[in-house]
PDB file of N, CA and C in Angstrom:
ATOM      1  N   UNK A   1       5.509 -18.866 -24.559  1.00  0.00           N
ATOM      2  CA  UNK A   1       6.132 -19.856 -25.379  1.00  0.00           C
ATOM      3  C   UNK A   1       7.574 -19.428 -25.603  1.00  0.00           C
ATOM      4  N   UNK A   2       8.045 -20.575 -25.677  1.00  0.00           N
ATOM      5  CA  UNK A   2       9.978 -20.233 -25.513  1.00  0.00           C
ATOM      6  C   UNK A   2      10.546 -21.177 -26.916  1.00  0.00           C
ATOM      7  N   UNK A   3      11.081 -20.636 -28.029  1.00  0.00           N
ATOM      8  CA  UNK A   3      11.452 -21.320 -28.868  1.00  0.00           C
ATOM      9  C   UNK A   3      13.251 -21.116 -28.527  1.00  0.00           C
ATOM     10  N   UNK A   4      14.019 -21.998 -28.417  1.00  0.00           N
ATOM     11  CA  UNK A   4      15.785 -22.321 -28.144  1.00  0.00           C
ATOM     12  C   UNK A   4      16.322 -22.683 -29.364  1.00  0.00           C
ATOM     13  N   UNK A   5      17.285 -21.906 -29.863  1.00  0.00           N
ATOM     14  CA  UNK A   5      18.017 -22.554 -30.736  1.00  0.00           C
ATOM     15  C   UNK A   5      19.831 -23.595 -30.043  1.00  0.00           C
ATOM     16  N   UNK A   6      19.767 -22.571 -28.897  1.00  0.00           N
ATOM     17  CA  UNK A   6      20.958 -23.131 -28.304  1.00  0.00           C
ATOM     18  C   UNK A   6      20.659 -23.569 -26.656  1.00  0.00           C
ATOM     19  N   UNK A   7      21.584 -23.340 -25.813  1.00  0.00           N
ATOM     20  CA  UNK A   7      21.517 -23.852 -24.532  1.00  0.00           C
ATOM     21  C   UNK A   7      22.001 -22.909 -23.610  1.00  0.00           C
ATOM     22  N   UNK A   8      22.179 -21.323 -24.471  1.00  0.00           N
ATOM     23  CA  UNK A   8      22.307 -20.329 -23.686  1.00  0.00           C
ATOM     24  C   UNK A   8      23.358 -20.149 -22.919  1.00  0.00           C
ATOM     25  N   UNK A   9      24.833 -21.070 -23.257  1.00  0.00           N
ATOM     26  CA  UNK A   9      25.803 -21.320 -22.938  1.00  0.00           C
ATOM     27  C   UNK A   9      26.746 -22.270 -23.449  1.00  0.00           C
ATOM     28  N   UNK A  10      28.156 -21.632 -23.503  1.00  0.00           N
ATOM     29  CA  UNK A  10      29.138 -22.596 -24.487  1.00  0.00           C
ATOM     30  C   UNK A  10      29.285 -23.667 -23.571  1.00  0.00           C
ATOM     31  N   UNK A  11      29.762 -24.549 -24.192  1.00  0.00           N
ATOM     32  CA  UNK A  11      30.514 -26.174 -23.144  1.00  0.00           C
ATOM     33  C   UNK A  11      31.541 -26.259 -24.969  1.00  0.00           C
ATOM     34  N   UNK A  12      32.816 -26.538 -24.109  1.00  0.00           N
ATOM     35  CA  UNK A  12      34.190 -26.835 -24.874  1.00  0.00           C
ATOM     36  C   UNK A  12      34.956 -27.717 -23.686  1.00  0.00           C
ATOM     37  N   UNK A  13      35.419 -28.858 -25.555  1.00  0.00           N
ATOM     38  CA  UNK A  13      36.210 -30.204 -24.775  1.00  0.00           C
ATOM     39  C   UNK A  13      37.178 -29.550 -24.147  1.00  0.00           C
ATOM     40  N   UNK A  14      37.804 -29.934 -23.124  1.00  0.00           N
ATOM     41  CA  UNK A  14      39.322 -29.065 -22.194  1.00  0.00           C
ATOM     42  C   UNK A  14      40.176 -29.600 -23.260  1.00  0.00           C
ATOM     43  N   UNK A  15      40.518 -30.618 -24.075  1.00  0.00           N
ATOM     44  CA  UNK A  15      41.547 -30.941 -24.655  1.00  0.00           C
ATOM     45  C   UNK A  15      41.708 -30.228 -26.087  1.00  0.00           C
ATOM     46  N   UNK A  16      40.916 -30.645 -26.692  1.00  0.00           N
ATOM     47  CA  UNK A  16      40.385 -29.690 -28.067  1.00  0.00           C
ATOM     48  C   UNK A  16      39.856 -28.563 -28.187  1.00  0.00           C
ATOM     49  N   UNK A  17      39.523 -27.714 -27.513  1.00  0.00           N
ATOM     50  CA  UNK A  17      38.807 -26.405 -27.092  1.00  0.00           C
ATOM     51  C   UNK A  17      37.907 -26.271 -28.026  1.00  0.00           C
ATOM     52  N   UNK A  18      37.291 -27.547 -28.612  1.00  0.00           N
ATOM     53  CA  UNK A  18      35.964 -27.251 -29.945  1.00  0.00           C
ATOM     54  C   UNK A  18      34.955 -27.389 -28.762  1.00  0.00           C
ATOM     55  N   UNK A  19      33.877 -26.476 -29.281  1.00  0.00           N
ATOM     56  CA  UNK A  19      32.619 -26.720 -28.348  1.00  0.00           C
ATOM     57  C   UNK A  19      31.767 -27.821 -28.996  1.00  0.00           C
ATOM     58  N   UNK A  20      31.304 -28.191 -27.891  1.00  0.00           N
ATOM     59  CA  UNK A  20      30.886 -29.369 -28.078  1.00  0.00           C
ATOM     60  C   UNK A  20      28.461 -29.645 -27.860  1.00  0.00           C
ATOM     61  N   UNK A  21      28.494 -28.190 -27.745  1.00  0.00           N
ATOM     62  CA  UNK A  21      27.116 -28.061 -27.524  1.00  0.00           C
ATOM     63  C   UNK A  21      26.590 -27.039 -28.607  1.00  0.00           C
ATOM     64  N   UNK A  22      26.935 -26.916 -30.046  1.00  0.00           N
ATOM     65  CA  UNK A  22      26.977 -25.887 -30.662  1.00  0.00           C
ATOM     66  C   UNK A  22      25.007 -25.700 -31.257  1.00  0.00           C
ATOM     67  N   UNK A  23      24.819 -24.506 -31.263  1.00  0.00           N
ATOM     68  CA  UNK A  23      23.505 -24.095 -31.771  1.00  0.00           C
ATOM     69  C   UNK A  23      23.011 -25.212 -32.874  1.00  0.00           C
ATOM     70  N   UNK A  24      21.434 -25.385 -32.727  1.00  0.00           N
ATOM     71  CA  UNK A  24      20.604 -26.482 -33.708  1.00  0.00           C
ATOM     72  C   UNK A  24      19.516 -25.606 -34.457  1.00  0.00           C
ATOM     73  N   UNK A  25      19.158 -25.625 -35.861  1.00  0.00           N
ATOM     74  CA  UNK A  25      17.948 -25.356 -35.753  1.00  0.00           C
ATOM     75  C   UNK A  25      16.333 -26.024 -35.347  1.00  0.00           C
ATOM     76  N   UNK A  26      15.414 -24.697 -35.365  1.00  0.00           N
ATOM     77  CA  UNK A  26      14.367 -25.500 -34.851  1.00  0.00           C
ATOM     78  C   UNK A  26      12.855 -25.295 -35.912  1.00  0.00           C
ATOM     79  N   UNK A  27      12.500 -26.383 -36.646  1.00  0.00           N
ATOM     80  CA  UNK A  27      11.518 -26.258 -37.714  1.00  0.00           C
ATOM     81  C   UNK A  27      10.126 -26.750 -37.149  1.00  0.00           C
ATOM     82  N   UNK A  28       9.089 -25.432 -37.485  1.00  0.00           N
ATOM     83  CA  UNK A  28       7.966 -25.593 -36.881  1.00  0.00           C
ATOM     84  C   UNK A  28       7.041 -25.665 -38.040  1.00  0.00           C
ATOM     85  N   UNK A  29       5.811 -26.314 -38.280  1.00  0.00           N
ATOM     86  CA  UNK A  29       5.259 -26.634 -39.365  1.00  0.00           C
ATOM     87  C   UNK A  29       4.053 -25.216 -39.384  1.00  0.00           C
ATOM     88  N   UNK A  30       3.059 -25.400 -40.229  1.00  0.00           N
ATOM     89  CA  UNK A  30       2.377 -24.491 -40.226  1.00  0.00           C
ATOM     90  C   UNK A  30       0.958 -25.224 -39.822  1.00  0.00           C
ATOM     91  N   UNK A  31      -0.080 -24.305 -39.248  1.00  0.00           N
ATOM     92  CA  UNK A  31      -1.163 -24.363 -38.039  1.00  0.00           C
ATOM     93  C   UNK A  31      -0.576 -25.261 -37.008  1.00  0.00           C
ATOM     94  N   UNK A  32       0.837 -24.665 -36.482  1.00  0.00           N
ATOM     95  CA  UNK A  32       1.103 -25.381 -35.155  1.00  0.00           C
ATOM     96  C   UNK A  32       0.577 -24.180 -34.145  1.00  0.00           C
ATOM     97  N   UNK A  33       0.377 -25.238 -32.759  1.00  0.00           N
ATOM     98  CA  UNK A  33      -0.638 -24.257 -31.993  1.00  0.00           C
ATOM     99  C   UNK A  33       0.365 -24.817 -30.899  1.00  0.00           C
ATOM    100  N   UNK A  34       1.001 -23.777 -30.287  1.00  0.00           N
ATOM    101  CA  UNK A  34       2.306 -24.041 -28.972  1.00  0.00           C
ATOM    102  C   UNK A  34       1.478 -23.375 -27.885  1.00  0.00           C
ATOM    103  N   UNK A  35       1.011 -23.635 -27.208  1.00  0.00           N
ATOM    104  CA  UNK A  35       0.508 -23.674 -25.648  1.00  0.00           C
ATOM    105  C   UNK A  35       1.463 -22.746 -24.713  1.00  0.00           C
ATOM    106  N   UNK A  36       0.610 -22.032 -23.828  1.00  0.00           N
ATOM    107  CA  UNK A  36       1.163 -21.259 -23.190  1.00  0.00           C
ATOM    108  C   UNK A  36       2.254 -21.800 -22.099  1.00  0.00           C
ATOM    109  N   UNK A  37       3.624 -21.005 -22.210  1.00  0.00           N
ATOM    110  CA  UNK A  37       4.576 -21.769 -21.235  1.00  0.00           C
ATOM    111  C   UNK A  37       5.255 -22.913 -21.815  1.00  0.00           C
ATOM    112  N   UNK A  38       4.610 -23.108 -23.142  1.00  0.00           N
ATOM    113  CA  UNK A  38       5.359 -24.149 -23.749  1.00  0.00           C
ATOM    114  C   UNK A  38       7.214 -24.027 -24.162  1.00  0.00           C
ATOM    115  N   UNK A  39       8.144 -25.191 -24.260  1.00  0.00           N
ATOM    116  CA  UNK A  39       9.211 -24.702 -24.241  1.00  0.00           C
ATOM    117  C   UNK A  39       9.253 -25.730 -25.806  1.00  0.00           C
ATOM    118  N   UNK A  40      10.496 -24.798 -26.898  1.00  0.00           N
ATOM    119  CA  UNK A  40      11.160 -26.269 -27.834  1.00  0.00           C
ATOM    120  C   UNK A  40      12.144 -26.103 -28.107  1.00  0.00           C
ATOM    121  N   UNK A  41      12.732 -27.087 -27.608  1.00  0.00           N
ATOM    122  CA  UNK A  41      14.395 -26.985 -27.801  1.00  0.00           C
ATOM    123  C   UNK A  41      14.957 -27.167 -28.911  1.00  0.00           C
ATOM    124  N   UNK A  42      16.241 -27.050 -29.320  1.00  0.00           N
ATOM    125  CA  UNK A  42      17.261 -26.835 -30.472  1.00  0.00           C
ATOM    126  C   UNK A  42      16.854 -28.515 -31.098  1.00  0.00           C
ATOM    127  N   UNK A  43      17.436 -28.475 -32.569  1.00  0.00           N
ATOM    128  CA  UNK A  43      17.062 -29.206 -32.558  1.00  0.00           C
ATOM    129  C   UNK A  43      15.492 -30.399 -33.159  1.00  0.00           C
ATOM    130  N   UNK A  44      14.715 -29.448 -32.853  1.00  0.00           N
ATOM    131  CA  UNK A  44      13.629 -29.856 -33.203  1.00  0.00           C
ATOM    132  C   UNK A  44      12.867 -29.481 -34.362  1.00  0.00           C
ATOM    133  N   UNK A  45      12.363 -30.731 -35.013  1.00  0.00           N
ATOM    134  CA  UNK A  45      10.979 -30.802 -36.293  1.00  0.00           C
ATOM    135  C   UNK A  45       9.729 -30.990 -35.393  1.00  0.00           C
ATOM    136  N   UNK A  46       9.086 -30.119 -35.599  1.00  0.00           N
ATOM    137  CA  UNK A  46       7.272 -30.180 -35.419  1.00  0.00           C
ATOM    138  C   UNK A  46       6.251 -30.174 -36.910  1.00  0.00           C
ATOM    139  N   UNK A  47       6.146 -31.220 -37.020  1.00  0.00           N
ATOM    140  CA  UNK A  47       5.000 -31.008 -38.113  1.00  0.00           C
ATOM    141  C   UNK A  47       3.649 -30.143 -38.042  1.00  0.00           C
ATOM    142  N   UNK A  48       3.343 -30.277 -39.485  1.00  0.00           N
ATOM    143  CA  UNK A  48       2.152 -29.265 -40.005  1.00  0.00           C
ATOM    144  C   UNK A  48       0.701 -29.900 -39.143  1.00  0.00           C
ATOM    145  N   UNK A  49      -0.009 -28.571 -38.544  1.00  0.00           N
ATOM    146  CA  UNK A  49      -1.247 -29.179 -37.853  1.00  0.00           C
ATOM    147  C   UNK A  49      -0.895 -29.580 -36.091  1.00  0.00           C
ATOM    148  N   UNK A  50       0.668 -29.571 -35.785  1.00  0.00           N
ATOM    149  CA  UNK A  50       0.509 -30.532 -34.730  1.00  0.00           C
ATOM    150  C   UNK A  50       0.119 -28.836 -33.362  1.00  0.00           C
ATOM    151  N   UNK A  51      -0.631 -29.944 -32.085  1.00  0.00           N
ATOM    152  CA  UNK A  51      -1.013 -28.788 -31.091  1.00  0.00           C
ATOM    153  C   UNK A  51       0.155 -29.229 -29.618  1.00  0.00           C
ATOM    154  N   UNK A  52       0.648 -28.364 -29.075  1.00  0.00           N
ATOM    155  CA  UNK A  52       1.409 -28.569 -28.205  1.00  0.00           C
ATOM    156  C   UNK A  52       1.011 -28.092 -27.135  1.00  0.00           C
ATOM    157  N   UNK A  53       0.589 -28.954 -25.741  1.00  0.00           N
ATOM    158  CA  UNK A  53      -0.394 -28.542 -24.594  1.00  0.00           C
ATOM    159  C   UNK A  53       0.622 -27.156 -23.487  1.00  0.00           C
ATOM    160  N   UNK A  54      -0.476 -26.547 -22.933  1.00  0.00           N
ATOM    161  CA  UNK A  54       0.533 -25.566 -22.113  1.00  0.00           C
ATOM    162  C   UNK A  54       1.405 -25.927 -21.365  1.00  0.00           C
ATOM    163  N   UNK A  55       2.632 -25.337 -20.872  1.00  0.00           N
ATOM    164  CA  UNK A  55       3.362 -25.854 -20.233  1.00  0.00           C
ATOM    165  C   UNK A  55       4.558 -27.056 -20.597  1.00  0.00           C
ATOM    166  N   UNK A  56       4.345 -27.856 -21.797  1.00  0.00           N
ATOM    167  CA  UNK A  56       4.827 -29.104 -22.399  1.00  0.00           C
ATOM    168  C   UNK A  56       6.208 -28.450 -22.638  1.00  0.00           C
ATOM    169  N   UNK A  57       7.266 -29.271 -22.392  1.00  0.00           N
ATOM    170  CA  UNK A  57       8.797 -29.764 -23.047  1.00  0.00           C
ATOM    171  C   UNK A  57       9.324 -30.035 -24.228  1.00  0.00           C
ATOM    172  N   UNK A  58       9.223 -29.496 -25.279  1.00  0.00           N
ATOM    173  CA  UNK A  58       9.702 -30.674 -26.795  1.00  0.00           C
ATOM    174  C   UNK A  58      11.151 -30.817 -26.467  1.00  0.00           C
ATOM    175  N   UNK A  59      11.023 -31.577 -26.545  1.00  0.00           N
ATOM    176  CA  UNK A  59      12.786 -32.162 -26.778  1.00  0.00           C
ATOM    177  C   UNK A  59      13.566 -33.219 -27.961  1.00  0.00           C
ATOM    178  N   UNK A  60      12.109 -33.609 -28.612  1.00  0.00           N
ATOM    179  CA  UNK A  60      12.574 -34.489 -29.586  1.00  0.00           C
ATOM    180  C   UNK A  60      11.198 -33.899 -30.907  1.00  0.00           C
ATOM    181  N   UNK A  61      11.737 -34.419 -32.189  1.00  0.00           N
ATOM    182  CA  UNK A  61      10.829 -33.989 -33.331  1.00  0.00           C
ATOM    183  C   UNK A  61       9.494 -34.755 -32.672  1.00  0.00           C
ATOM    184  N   UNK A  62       8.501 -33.866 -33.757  1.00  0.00           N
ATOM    185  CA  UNK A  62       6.994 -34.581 -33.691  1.00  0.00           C
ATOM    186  C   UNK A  62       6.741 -34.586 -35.257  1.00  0.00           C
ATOM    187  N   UNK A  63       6.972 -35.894 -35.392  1.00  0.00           N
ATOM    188  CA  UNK A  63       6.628 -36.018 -37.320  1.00  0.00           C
ATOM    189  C   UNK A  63       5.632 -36.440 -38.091  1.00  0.00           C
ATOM    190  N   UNK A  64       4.460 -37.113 -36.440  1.00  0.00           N
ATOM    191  CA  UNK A  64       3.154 -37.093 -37.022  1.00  0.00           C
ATOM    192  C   UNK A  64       1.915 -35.661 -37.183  1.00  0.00           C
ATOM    193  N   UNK A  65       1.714 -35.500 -38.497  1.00  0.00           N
ATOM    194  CA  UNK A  65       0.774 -34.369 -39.124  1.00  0.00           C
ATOM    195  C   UNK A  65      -0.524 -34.086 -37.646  1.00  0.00           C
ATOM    196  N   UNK A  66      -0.669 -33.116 -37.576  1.00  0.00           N
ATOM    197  CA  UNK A  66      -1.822 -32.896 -36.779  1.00  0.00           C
ATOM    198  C   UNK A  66      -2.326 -34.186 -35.150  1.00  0.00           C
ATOM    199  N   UNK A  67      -1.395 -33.972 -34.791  1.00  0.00           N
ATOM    200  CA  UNK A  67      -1.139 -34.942 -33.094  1.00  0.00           C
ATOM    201  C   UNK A  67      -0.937 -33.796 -32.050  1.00  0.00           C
ATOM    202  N   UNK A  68      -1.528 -34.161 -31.041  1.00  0.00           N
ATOM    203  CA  UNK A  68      -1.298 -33.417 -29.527  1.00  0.00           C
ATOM    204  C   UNK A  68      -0.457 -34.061 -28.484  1.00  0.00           C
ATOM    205  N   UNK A  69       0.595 -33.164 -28.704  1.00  0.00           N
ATOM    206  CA  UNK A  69       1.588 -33.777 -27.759  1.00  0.00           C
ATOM    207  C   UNK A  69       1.855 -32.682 -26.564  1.00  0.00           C
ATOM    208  N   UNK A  70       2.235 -33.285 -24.902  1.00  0.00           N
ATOM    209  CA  UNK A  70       1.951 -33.093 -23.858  1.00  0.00           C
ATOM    210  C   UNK A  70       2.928 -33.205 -23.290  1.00  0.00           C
ATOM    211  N   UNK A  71       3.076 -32.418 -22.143  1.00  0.00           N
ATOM    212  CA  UNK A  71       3.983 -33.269 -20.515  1.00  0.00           C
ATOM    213  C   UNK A  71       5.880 -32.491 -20.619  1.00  0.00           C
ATOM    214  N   UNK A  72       6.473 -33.071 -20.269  1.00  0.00           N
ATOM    215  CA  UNK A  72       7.803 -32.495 -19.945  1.00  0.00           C
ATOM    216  C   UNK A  72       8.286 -33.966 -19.370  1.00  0.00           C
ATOM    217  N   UNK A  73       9.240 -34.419 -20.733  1.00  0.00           N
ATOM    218  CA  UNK A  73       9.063 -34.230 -21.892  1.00  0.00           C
ATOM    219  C   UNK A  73       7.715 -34.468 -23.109  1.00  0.00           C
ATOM    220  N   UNK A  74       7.546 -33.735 -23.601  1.00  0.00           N
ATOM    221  CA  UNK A  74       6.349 -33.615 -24.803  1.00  0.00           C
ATOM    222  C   UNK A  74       6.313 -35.356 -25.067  1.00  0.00           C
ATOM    223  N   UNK A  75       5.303 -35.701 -25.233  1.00  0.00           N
ATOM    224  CA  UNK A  75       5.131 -36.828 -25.660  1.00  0.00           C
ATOM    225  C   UNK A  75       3.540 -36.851 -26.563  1.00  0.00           C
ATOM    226  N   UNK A  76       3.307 -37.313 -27.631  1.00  0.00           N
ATOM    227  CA  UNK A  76       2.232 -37.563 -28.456  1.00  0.00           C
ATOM    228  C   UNK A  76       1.029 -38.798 -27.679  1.00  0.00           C
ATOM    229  N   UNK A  77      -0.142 -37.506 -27.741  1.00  0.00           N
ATOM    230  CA  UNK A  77      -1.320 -38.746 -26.687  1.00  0.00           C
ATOM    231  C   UNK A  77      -2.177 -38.640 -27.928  1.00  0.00           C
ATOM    232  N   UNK A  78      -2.266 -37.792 -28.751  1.00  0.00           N
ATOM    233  CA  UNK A  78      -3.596 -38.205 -30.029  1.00  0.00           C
ATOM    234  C   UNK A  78      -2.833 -37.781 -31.189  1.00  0.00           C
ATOM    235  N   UNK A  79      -3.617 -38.214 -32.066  1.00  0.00           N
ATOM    236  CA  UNK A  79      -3.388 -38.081 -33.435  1.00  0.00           C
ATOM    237  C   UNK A  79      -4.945 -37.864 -34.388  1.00  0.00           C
ATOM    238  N   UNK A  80      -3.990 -37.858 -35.768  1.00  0.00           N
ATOM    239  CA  UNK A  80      -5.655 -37.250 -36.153  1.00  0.00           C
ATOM    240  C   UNK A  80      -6.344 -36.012 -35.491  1.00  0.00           C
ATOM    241  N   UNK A  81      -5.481 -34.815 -34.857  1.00  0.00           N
ATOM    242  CA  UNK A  81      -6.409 -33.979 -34.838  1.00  0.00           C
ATOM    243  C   UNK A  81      -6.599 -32.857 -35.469  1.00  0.00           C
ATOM    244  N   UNK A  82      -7.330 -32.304 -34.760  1.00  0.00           N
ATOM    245  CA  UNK A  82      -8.026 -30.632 -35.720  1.00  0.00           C
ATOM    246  C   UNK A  82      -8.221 -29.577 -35.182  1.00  0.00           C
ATOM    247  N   UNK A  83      -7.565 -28.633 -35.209  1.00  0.00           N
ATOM    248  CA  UNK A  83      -8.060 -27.065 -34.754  1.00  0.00           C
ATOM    249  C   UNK A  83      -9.102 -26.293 -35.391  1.00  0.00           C
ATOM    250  N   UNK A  84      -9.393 -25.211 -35.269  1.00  0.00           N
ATOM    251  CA  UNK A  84     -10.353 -24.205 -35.969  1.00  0.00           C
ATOM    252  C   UNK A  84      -9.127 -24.157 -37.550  1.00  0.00           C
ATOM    253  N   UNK A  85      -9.933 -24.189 -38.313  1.00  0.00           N
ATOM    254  CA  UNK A  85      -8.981 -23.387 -39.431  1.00  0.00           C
ATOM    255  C   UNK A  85      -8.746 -21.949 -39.323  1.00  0.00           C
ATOM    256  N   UNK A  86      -8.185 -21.570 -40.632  1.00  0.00           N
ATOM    257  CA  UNK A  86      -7.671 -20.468 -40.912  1.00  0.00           C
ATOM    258  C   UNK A  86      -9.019 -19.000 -40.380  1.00  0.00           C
ATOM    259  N   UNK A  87      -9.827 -19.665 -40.938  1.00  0.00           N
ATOM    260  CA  UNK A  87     -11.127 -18.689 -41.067  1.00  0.00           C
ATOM    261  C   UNK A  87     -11.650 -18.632 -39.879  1.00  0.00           C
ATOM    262  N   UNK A  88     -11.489 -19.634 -38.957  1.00  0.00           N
ATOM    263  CA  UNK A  88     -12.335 -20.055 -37.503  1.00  0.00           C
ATOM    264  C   UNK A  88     -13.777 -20.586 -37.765  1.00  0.00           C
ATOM    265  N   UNK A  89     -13.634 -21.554 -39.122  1.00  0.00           N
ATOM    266  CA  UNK A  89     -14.523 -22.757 -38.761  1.00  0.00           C
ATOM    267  C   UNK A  89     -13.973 -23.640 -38.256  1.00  0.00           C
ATOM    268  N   UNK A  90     -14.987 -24.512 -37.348  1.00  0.00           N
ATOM    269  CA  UNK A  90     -14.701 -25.620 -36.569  1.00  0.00           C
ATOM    270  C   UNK A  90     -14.967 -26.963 -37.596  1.00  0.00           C
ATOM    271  N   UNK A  91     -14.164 -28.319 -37.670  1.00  0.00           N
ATOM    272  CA  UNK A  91     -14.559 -28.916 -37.940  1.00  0.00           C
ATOM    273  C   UNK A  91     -15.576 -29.976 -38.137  1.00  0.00           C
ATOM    274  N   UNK A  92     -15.751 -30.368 -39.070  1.00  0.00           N
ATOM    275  CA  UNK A  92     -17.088 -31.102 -39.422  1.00  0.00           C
ATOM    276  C   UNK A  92     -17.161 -32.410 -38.110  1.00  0.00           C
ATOM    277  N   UNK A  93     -16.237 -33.128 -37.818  1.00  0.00           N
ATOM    278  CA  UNK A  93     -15.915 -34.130 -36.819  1.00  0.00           C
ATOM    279  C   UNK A  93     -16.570 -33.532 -35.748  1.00  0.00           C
ATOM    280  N   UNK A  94     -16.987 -34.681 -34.828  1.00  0.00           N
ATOM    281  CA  UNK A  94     -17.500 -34.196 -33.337  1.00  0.00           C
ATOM    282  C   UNK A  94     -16.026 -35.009 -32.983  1.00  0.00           C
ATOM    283  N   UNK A  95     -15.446 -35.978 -33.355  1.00  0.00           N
ATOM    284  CA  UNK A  95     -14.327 -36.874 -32.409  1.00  0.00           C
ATOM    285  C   UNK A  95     -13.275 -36.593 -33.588  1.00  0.00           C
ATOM    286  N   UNK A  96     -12.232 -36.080 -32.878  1.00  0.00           N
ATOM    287  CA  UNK A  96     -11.141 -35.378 -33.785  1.00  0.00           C
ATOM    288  C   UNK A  96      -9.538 -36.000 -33.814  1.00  0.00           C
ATOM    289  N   UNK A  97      -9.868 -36.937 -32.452  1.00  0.00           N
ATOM    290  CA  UNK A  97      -8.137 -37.247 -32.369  1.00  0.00           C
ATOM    291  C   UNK A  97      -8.648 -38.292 -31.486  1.00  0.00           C
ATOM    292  N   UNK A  98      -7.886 -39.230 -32.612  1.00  0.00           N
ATOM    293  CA  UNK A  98      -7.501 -40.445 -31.625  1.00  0.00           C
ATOM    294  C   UNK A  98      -6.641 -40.436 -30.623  1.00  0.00           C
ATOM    295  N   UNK A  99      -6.943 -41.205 -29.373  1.00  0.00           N
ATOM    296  CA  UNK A  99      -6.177 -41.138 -28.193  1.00  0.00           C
ATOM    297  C   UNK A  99      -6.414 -39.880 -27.401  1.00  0.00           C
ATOM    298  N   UNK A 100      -7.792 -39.357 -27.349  1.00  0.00           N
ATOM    299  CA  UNK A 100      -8.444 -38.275 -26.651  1.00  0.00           C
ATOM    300  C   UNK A 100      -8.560 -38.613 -25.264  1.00  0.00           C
ATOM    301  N   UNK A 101      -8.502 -39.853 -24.964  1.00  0.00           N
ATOM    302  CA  UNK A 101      -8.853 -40.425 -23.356  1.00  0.00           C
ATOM    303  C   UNK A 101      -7.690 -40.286 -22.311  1.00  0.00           C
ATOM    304  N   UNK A 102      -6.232 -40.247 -23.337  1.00  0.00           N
ATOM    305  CA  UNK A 102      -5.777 -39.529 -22.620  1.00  0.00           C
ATOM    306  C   UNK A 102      -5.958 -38.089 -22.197  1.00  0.00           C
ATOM    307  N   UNK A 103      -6.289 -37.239 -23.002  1.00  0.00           N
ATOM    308  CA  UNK A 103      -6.372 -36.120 -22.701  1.00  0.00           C
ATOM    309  C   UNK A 103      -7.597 -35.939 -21.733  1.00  0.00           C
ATOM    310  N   UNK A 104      -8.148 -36.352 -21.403  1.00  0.00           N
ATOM    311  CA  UNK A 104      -9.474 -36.305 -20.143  1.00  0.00           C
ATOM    312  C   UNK A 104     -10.693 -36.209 -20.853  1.00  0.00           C
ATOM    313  N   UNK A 105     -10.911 -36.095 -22.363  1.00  0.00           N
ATOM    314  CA  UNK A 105     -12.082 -36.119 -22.746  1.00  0.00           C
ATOM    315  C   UNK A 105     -12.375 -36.966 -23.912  1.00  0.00           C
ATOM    316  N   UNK A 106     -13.115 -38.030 -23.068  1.00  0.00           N
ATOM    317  CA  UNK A 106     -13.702 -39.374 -23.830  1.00  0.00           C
ATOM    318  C   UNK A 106     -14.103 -39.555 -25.169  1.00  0.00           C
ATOM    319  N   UNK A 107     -14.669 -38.327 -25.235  1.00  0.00           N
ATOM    320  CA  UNK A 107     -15.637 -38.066 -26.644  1.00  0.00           C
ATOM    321  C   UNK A 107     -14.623 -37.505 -27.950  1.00  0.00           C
ATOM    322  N   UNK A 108     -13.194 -37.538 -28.029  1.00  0.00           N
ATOM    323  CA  UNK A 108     -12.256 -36.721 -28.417  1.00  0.00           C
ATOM    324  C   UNK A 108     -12.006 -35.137 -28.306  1.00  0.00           C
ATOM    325  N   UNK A 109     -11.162 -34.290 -28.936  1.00  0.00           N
ATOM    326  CA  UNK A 109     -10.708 -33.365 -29.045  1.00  0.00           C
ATOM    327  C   UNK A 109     -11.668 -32.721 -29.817  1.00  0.00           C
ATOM    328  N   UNK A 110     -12.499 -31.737 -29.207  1.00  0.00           N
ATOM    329  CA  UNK A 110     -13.194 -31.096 -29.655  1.00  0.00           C
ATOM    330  C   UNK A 110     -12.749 -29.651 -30.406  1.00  0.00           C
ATOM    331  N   UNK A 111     -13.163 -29.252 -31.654  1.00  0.00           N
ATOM    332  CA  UNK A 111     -12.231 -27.958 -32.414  1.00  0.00           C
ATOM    333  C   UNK A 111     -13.005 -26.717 -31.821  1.00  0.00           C
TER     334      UNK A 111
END
């Protein structure tokens, strides 16, 4: 997992010599679950609960609570979901997130 605050390089206007790509911060909520290989760029809000699939892009905030967002760029395929808690109980739900069919399993997001 790769968290960016900048772009790892200046860019300045030739006329004004102000840079023009300057460092963002990046706010991550709490029980966020970032996937291996995952990248999030400057810039970015991730809300509380949300899961980010391996490999995925953020490039823009995710401001819905507990959603699984995917792909390059990250994009939100469920909502409503649920990880193990703190303790590593699983939730009471057998179907955890709406819009699970994208994710390949019909029955939802299992915790």
């Amino acid at each position: 997992m790769e968290i960016r605050t900048g772009d790892s390089h200046r860019i300045f206007d030739r006329d004004s010599g102000e840079r023009i790509n300057p460092s963002q911060s990046v706010s991550i909520g709490e029980r966020v679950w970032l996937g291996k290989r995952s990248v999030v760029l400057k810039n970015v809000s991730i809300a509380d609960g949300v899961i980010i699939g391996a490999g995925s892009m953020v490039t823009r905030s995710i401001g819905d609570e507990n959603a699984v967002a995917v792909g390059n760029p990250a994009r939100v395929v469920g909502t409503g979901c649920a990880g193990h808690s703190d303790h590593g109980a699983r939730p009471a739900s057998p179907t955890l997130c709406a819009g699970a069919n994208e994710l390949g399993n019909p029955g939802g997001v299992e915790g």
